[in-house]
C-alpha atoms as a PDB file:
ATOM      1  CA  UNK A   1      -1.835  52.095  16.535  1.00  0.00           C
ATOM      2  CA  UNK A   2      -1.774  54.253  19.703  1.00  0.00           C
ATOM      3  CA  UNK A   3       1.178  56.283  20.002  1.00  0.00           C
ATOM      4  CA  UNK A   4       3.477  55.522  23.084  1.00  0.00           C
ATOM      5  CA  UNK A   5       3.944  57.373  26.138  1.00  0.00           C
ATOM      6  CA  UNK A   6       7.123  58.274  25.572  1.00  0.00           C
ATOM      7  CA  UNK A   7       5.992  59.219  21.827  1.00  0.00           C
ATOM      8  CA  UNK A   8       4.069  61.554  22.999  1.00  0.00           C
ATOM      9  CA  UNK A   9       6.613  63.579  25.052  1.00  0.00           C
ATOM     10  CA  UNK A  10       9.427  63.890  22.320  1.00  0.00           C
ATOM     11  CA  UNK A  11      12.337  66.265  23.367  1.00  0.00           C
ATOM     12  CA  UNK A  12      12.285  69.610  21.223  1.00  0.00           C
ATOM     13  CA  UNK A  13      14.803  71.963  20.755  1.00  0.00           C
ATOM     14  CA  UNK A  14      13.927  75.971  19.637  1.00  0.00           C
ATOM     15  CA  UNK A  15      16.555  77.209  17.631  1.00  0.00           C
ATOM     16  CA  UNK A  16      16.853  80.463  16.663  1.00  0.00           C
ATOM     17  CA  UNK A  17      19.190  82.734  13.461  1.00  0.00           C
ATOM     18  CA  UNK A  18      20.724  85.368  15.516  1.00  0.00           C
ATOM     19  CA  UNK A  19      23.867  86.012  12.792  1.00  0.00           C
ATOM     20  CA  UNK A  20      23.995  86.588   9.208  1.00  0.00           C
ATOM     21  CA  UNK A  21      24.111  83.953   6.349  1.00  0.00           C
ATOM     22  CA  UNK A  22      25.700  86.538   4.372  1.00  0.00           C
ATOM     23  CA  UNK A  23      29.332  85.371   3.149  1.00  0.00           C
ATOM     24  CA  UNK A  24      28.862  82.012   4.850  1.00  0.00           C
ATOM     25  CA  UNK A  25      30.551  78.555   3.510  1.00  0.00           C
ATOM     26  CA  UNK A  26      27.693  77.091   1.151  1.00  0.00           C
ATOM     27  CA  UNK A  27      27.076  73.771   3.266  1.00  0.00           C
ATOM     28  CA  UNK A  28      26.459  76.265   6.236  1.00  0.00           C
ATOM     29  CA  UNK A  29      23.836  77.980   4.277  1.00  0.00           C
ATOM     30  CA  UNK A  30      21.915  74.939   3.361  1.00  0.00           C
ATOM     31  CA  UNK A  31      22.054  73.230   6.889  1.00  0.00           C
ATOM     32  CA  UNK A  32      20.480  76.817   8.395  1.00  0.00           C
ATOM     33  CA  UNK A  33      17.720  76.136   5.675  1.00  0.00           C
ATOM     34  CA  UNK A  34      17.079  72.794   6.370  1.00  0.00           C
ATOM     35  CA  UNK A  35      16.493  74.028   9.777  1.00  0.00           C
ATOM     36  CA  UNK A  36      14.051  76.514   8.482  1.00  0.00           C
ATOM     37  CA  UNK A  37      16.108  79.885   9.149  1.00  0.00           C
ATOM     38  CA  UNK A  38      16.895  81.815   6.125  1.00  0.00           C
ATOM     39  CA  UNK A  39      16.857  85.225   7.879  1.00  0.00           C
ATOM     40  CA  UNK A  40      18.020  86.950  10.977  1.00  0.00           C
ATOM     41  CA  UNK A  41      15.122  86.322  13.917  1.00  0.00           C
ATOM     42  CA  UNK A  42      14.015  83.565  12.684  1.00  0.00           C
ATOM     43  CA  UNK A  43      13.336  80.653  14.854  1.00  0.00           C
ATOM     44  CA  UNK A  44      12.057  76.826  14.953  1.00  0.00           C
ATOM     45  CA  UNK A  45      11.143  74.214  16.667  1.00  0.00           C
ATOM     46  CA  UNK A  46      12.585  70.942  15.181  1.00  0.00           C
ATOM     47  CA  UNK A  47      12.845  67.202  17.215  1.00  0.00           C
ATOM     48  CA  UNK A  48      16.031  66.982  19.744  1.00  0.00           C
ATOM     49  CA  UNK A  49      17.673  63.964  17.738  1.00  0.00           C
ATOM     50  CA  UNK A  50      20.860  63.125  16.346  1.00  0.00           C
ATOM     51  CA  UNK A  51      20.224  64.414  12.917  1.00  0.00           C
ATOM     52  CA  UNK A  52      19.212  68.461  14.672  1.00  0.00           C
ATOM     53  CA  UNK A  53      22.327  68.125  16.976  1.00  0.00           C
ATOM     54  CA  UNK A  54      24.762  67.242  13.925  1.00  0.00           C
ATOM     55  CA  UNK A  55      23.202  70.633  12.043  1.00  0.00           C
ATOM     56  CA  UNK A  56      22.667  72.632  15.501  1.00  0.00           C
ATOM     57  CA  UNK A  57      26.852  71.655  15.537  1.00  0.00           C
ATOM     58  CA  UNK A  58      27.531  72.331  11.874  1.00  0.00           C
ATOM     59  CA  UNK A  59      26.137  76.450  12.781  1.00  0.00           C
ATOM     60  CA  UNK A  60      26.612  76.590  16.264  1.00  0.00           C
ATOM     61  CA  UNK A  61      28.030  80.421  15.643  1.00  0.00           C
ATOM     62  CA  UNK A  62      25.287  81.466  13.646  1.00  0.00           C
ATOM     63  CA  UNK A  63      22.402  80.267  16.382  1.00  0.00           C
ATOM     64  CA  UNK A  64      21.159  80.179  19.602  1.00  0.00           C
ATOM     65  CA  UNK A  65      19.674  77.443  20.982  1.00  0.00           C
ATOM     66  CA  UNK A  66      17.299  76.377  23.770  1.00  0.00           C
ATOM     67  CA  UNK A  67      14.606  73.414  24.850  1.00  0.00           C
ATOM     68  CA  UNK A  68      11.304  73.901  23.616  1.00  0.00           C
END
């Protein structure tokens, strides 16, 4: 099957580590992971759903985010 128009233009979101995991709450830790940051600078592009918004909220001190 074709994918849809509106498929095709999925909202992104780049979000990038700009603080320190260091001496963070454990479920903080493995939300920035399942995000793919595990150090300073790192950055990723990951689908602007409700899933990413719950995590983006979850570390919202620890990241900066903007639309890909």
């Amino acid at each position: 099957m074709a994918k849809t128009a509106k498929a095709a233009k999925a909202a992104t979101v780049k979000i990038k580590l700009v603080k320190s995991l260091i001496g963070r709450k454990d479920d903080q830790i493995a939300t920035a992971i399942s995000l793919g940051l595990k150090k300073i600078g790192n950055e990723t592009i990951q689908p602007d759903n409700a899933a990413t918004r719950g995590k983006i909220n979850k570390i919202i001190h620890l990241i900066e985010v903007t639309k890909a």
